[in-house]
Protein backbone atom coordinates (compact mmCIF):
# COMPACT_ATOMS: atom_id res chain seq x y z
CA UNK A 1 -207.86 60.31 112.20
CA UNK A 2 -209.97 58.16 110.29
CA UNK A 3 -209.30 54.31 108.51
CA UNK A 4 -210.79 53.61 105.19
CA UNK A 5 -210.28 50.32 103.43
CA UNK A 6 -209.43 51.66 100.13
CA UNK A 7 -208.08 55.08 99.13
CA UNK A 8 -207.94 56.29 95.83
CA UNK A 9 -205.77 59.41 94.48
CA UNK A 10 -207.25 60.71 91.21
CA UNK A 11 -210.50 61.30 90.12
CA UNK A 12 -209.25 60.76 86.10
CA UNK A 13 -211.10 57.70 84.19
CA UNK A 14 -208.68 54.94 85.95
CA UNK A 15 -209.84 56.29 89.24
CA UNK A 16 -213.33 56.91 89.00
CA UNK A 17 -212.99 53.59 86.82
CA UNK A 18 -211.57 52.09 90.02
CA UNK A 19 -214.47 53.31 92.05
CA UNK A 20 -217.51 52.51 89.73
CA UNK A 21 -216.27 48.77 89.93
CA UNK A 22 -215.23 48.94 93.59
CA UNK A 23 -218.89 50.15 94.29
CA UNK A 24 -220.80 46.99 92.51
CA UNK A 25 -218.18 44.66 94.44
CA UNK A 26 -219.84 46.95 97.60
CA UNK A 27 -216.54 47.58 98.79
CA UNK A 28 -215.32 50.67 100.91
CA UNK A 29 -213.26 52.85 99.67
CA UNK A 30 -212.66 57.10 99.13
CA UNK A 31 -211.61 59.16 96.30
CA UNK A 32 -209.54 62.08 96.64
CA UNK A 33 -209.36 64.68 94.26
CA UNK A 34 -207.33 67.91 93.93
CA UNK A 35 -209.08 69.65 91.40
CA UNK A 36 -212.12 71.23 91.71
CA UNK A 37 -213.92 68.74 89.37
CA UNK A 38 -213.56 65.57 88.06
CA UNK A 39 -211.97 64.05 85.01
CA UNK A 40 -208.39 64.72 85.26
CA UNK A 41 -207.39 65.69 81.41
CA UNK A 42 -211.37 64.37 80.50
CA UNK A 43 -212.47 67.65 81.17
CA UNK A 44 -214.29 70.47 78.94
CA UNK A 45 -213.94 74.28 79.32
CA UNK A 46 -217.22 76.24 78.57
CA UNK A 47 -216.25 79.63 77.40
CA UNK A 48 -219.48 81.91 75.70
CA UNK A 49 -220.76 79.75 73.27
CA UNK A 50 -217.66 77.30 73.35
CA UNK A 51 -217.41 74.15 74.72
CA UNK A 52 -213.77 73.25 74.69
CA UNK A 53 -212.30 69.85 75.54
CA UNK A 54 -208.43 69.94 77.62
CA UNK A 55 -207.12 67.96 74.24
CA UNK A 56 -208.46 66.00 71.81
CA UNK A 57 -210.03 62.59 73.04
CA UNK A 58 -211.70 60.18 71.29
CA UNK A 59 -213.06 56.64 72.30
CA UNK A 60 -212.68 53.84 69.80
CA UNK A 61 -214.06 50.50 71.92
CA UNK A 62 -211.18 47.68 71.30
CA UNK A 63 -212.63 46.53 74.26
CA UNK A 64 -216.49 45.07 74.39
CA UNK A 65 -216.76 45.73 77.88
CA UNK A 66 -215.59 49.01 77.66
CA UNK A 67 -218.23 49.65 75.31
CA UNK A 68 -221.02 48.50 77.59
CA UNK A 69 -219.62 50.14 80.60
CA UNK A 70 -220.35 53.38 78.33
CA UNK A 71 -222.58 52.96 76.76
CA UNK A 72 -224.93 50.60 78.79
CA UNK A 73 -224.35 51.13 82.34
CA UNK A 74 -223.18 54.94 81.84
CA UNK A 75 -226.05 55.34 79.24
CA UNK A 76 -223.63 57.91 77.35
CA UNK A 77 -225.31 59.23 74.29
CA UNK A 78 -222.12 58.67 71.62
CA UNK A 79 -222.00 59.74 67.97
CA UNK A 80 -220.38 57.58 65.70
CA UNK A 81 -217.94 59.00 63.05
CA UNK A 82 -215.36 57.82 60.45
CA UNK A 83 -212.34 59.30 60.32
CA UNK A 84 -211.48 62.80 58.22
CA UNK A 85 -207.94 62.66 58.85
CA UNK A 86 -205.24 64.36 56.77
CA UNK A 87 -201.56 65.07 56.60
CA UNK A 88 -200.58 69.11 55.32
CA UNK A 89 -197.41 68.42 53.07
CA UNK A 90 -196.04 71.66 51.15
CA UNK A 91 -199.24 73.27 51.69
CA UNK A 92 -201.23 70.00 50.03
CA UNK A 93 -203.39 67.76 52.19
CA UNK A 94 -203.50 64.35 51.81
CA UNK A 95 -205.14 61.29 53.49
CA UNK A 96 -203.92 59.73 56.73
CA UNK A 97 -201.97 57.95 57.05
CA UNK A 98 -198.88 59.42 55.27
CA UNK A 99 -197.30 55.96 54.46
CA UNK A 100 -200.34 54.77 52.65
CA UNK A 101 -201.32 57.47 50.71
CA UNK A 102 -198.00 59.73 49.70
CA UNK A 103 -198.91 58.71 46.04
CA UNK A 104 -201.16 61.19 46.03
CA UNK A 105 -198.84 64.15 45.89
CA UNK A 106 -197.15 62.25 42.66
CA UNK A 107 -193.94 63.09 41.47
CA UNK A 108 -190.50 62.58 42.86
CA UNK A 109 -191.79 62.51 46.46
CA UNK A 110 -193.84 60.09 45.54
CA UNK A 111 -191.31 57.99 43.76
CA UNK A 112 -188.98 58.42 46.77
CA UNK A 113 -191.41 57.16 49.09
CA UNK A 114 -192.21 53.96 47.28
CA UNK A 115 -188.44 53.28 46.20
CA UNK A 116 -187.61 53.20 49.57
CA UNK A 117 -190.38 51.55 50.85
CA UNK A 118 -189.54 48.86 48.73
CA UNK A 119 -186.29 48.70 49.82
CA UNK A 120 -186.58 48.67 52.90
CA UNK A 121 -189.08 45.84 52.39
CA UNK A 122 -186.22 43.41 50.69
CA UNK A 123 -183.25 44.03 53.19
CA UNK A 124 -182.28 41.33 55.39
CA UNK A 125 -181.52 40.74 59.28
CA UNK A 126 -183.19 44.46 60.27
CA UNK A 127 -182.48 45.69 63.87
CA UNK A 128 -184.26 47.92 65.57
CA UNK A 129 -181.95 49.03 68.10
CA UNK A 130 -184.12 52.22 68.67
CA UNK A 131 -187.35 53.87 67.45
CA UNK A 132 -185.35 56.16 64.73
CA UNK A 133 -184.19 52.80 63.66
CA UNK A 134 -187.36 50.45 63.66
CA UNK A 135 -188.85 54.13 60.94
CA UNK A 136 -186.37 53.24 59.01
CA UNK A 137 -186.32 49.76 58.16
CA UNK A 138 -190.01 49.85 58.06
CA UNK A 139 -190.27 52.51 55.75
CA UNK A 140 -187.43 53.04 53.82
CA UNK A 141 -185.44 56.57 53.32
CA UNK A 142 -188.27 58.51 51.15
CA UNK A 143 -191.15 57.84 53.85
CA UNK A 144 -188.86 58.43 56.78
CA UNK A 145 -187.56 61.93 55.58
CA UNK A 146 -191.25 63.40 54.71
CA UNK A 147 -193.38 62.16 57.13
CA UNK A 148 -192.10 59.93 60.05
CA UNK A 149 -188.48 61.65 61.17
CA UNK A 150 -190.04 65.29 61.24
CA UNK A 151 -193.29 64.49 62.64
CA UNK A 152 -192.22 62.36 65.55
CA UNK A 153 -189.03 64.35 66.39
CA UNK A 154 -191.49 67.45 66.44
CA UNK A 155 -194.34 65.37 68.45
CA UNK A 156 -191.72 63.62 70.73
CA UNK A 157 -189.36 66.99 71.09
CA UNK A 158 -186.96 64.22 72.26
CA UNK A 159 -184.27 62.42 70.32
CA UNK A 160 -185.55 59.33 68.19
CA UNK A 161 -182.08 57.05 68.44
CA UNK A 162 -182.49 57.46 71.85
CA UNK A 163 -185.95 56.07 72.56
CA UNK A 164 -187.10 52.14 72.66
CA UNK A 165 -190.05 50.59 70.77
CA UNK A 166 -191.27 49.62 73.49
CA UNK A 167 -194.68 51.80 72.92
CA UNK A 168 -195.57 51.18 69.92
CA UNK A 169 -197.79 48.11 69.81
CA UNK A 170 -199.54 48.88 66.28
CA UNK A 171 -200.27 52.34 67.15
CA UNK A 172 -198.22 53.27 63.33
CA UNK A 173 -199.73 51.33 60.67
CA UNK A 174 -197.25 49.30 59.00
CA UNK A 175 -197.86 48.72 54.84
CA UNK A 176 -196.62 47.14 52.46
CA UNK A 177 -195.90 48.08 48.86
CA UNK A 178 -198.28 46.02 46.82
CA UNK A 179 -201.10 47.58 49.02
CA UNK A 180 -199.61 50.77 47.92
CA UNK A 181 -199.34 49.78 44.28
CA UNK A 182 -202.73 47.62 43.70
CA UNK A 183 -205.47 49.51 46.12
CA UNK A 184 -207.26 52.79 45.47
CA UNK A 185 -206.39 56.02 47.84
CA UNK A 186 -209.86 55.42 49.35
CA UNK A 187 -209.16 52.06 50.60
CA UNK A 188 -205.80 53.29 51.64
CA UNK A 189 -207.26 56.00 53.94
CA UNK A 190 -208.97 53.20 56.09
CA UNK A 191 -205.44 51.77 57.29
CA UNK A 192 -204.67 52.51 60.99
CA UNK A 193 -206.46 51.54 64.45
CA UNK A 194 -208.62 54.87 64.79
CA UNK A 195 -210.41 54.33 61.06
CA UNK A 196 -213.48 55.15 63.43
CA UNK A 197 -214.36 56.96 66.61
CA UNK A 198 -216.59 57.93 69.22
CA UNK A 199 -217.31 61.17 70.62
CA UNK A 200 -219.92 61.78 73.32
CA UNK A 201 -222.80 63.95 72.21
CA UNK A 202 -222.20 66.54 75.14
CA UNK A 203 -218.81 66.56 75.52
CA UNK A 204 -216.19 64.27 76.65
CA UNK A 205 -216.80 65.59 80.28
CA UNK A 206 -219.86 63.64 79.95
CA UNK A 207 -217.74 60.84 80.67
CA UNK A 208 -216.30 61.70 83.90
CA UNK A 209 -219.79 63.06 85.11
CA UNK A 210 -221.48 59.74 84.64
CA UNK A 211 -219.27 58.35 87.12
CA UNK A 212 -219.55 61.42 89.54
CA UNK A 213 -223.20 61.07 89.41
CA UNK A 214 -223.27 57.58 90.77
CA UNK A 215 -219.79 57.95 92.59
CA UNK A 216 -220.77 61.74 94.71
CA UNK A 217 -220.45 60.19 98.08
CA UNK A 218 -217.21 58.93 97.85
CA UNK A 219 -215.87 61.36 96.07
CA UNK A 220 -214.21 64.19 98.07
CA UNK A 221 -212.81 67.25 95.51
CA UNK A 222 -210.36 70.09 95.99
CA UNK A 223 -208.30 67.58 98.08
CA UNK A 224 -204.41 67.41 97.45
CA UNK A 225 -202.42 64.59 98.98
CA UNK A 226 -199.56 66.44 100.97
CA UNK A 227 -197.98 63.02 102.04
CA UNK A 228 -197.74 59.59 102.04
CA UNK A 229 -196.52 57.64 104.76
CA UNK A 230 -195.92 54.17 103.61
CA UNK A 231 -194.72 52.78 107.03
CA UNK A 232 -197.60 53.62 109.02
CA UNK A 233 -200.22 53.11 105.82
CA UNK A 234 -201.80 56.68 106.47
CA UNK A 235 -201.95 59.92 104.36
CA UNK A 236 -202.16 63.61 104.87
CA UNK A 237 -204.48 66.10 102.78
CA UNK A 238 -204.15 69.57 102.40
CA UNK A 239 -206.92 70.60 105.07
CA UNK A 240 -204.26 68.51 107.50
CA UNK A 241 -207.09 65.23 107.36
CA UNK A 242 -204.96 62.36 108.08
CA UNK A 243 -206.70 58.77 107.08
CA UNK A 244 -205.09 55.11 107.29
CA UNK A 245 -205.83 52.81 104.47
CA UNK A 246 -205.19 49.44 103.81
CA UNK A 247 -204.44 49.60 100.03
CA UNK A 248 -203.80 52.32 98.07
CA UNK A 249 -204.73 53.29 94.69
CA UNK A 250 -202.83 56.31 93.00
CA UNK A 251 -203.51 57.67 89.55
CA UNK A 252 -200.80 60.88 90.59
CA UNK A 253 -197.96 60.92 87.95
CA UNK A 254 -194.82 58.76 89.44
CA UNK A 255 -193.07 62.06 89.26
CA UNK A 256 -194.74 63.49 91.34
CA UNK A 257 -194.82 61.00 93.97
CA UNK A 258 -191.12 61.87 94.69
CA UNK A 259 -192.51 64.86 96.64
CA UNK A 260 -195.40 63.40 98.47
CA UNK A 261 -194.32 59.38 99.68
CA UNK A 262 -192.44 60.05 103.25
CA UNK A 263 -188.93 58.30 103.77
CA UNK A 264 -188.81 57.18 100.09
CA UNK A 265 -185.48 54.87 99.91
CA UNK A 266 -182.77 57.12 97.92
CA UNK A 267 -182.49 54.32 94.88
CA UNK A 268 -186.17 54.72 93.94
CA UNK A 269 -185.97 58.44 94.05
CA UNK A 270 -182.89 58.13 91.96
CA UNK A 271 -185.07 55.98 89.63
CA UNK A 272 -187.92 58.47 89.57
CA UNK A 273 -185.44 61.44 88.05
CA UNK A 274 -185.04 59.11 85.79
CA UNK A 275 -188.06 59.06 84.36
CA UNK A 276 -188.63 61.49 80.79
CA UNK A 277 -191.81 62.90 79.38
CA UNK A 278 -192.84 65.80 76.99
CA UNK A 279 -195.42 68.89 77.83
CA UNK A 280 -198.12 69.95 75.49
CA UNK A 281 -199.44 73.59 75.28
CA UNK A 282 -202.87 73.23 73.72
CA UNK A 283 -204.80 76.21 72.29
CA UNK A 284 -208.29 75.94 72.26
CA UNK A 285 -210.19 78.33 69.58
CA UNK A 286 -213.48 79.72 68.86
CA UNK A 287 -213.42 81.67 65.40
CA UNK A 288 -215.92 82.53 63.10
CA UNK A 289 -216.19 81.03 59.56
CA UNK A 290 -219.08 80.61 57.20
CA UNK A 291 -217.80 77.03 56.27
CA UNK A 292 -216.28 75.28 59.54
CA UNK A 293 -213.99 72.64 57.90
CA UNK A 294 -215.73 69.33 57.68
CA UNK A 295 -212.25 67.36 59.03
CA UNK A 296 -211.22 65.21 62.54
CA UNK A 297 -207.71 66.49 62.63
CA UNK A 298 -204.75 66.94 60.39
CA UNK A 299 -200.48 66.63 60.92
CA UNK A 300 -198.24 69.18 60.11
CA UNK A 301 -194.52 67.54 60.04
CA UNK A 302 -192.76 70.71 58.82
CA UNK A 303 -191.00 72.20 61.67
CA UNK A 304 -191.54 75.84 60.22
CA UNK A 305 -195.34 75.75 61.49
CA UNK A 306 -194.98 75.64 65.19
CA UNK A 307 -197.78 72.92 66.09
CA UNK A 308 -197.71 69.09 65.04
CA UNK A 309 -201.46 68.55 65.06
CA UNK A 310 -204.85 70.48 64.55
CA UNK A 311 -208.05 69.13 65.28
CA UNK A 312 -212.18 70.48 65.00
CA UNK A 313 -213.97 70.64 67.66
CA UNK A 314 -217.15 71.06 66.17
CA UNK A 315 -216.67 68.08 64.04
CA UNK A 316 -217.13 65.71 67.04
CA UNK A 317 -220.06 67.00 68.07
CA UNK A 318 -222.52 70.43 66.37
CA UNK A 319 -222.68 71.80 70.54
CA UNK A 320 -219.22 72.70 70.90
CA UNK A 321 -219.35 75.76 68.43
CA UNK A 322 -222.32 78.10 67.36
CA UNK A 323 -223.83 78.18 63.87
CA UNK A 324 -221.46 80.42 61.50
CA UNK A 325 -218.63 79.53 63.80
CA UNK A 326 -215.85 76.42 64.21
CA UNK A 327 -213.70 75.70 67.30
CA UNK A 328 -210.11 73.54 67.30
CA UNK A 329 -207.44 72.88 69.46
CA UNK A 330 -203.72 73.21 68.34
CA UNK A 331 -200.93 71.23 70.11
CA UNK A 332 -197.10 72.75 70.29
CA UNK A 333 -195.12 69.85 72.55
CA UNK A 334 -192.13 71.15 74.19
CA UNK A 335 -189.74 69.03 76.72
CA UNK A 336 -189.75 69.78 80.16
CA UNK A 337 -186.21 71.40 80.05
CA UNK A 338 -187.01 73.64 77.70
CA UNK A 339 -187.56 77.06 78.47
CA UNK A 340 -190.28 78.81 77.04
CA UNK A 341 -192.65 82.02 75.85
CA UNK A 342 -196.56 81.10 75.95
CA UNK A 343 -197.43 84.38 74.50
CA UNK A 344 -194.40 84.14 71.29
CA UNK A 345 -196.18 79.87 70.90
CA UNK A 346 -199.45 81.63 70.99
CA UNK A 347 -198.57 84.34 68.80
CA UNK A 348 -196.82 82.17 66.16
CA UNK A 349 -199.57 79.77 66.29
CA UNK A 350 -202.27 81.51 65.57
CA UNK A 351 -200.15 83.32 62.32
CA UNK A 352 -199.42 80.25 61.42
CA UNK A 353 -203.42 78.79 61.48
CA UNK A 354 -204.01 81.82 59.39
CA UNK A 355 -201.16 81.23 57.14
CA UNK A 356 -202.29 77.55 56.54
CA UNK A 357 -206.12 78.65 55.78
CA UNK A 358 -207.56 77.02 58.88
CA UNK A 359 -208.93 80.29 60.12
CA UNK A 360 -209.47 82.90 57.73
CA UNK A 361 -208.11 85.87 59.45
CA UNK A 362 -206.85 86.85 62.41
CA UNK A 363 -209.99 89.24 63.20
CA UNK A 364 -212.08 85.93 62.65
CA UNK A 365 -210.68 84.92 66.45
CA UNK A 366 -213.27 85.07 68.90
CA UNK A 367 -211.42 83.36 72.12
CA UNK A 368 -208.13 81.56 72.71
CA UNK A 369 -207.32 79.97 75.77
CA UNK A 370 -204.28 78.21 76.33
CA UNK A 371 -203.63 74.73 78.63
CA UNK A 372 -200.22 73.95 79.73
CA UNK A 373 -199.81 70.36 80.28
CA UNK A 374 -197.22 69.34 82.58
CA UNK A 375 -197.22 65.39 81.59
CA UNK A 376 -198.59 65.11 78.59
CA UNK A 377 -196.92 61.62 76.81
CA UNK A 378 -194.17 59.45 78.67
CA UNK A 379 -190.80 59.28 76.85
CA UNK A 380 -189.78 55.42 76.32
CA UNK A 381 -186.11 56.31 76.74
CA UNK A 382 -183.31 53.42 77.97
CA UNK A 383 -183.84 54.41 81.02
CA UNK A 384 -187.80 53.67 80.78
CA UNK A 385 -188.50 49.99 81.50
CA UNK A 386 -186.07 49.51 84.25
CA UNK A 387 -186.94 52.25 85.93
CA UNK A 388 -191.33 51.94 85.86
CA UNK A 389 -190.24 48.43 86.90
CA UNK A 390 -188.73 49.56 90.10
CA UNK A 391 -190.52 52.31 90.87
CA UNK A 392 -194.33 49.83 90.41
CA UNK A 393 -192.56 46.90 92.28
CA UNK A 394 -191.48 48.93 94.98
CA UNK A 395 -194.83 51.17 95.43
CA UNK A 396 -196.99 47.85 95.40
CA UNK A 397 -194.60 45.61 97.81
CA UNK A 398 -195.96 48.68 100.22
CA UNK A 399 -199.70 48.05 99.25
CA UNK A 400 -199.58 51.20 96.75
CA UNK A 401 -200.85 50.00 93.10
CA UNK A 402 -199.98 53.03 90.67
CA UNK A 403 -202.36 52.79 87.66
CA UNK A 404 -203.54 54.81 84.91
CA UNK A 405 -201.59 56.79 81.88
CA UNK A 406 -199.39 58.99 84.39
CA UNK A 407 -199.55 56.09 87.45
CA UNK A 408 -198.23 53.24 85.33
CA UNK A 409 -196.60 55.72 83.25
CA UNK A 410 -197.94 53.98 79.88
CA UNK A 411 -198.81 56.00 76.76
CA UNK A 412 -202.72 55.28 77.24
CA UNK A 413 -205.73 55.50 75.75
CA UNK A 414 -208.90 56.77 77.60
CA UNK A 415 -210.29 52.87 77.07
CA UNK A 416 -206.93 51.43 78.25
CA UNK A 417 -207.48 53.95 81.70
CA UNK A 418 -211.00 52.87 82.00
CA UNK A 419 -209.55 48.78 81.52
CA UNK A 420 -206.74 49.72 84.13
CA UNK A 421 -209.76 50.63 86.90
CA UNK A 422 -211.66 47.86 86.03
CA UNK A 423 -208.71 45.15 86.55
CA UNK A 424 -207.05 47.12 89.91
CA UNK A 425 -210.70 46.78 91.59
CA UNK A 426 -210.96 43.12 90.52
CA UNK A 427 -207.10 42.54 91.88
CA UNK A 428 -207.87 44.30 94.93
């Protein structure tokens, strides 16, 4: 039996976040990891000449001292890019975002989309009673039927009137019709939060192995949590280790905590069933091409073509694919009741990358390898903000402080995991 001041679950950015700034404070504390490595989803897969990332993830530094942490104290080597992004409408591409830039495809579509937009623009006393809702009166019939209703019932796999706006803090660019109607498609393509981007030069594991670098001592991997005893302040690992602690830090999904915290009062596991999310499967290709496409990512809102998004790879960074080749990842979401056939997904959508001209043939495939992700995006259902309420208040009344994109069950960005570390080790 041992006693540690500090004991952090999760070796993801918001707990090796948590430990980098627990370390210059030169307080105690341990890290337990189950996985092999660190990084949680910030981790890269290196298969032949591949170097695959779990998903797509990007930095874009809202935050200044996110940026130095990075860049200064972490001395990551970052390459700076604007954004290529494009939405695949009845086999056309246009610019991203959709709602600035659907006057490229012309016509009655076109016409649609601004009509409504400008409709939608004049009515009075709008309520947004629910996401499906706040679409609507923010962008009018045309834009919500093209773009926003199939793409985000496709991305969410969940119904729209029944989730809250409680997520969406800026992250859809609102516009209005005069910037539609008196600036050029180029200017329009600059509209959203993510108009530029970071990528580390290596990798995004380079991230998470800056921290291990500095953070190997305190860092114990290929350790699973088997319990939590919340009474007696101590917790059990898989190799039956038992250690006391006087706070706790936990970056484990509040599902899963259900399963692990001892004597758990029967309202807050009540709560936790509560709680929604979808699942991602993400296929990571190699394939050969003599002209890798020079693009970030693109959407695909028509629910005939079994993913939602595409992105390159080898348009972050030149390492992650050999010359003469280009690498991508393709995202299906599906919702956790959902039963399903990885090998029909894969098979579909890799027909379907071939029937959209992102890879020219299916003989062009050099590997595909396939990540299920159990939580991938928390649903903001009803049920949502009484529930994390509950479930947070309750954990840290027993000196348990839940943080990260799965512990505070946020929809988070890598910077906004990095920010949550940063803030628990100055509250604790």
């Amino acid at each position: 039996m041992q006693s540690k001041e500090i004991i952090i679950l999760g070796a993801g950015l918001a707990g090796l976040s948590t430990g980098w700034y627990l370390k210059e404070r030169k307080k105690r504390f341990i890290i337990f990891e189950k996985e092999k490595e660190v990084g949680g989803l910030s981790r890269s897969k290196k298969i032949g000449n591949f170097i695959f990332d779990y998903d797509g993830h990007l930095l874009h530094f809202r935050n200044k001292e996110i940026y130095n942490l990075v860049i200064n104290s972490l001395g990551l080597k970052l390459i700076r890019h604007q954004r290529k992004s494009f939405v695949s409408f009845q086999k056309r591409q246009i610019d991203y975002p959709f709602q600035a830039n659907f006057r490229l495809l012309g016509g009655e579509i076109a016409k649609q989309c601004l009509e409504g937009l400008i409709a939608a623009e004049h009515k009075k006393n709008k309520v947004h009673k629910d996401f499906r809702s706040w679409i609507y009166s923010s962008f009018g019939k045309g834009i919500s039927r093209y773009f926003m209703f199939p793409y985000n019932e496709k991305f969410w796999n969940f119904p729209l009137s029944k989730m809250s706006c409680d997520w969406l803090n800026g992250l859809i660019p609102l516009i209005k019709s005069s910037e539609i109607l008196n600036n050029s498609p180029l200017k329009l393509s600059s509209i959203g939060y993510n108009t530029f981007f970071y990528y580390p030069k290596e990798g995004i594991f380079s991230l998470p192995s800056r921290f291990q670098d500095c953070l190997y001592r305190n860092i114990y991997v290929n350790n699973f949590i088997t319990s939590i005893d919340i009474r007696n302040k101590k917790i059990t690992t898989n190799s039956k280790d038992k250690f006391y602690y006087r706070k706790l830090v936990t970056t484990i999904p509040l599902p899963e905590l259900k399963n692990i915290i001892r004597n758990l009062p029967l309202q807050i596991s009540r709560l936790i069933d509560l709680l929604n999310y979808n699942s991602l499967l993400v296929f990571n290709i190699g394939y050969k091409t003599s002209k890798p496409p020079n693009k970030h990512w693109i959407y695909f809102p028509d629910k005939k073509i079994s993913f939602f998004r595409v992105g390159f790879y080898h348009s972050f960074s030149k390492i992650m694919a050999p010359v003469g080749c280009g690498s991508l990842y393709s995202e299906v979401s599906y919702h956790k009741t959902d039963a399903i056939n990885k090998e029909e997904i894969k098979r579909r959508v890799l027909e379907d990358l071939v029937e959209e001209g992102i890879i020219p043939s299916l003989g062009n495939i050099i590997c595909c390898d396939t990540i299920d992700i159990k939580y991938a995006y928390p649903i903001y259902d009803f049920n949502y903000k009484k529930a994390v309420s509950k479930i947070v208040n309750f954990l840290s009344a027993n000196d348990i402080y839940s943080i990260g994109r799965y512990g505070s069950w946020k929809y988070m960005s890598m910077e906004d995991a990095l920010l949550a570390g940063k803030e628990m080790a100055r509250k604790l």
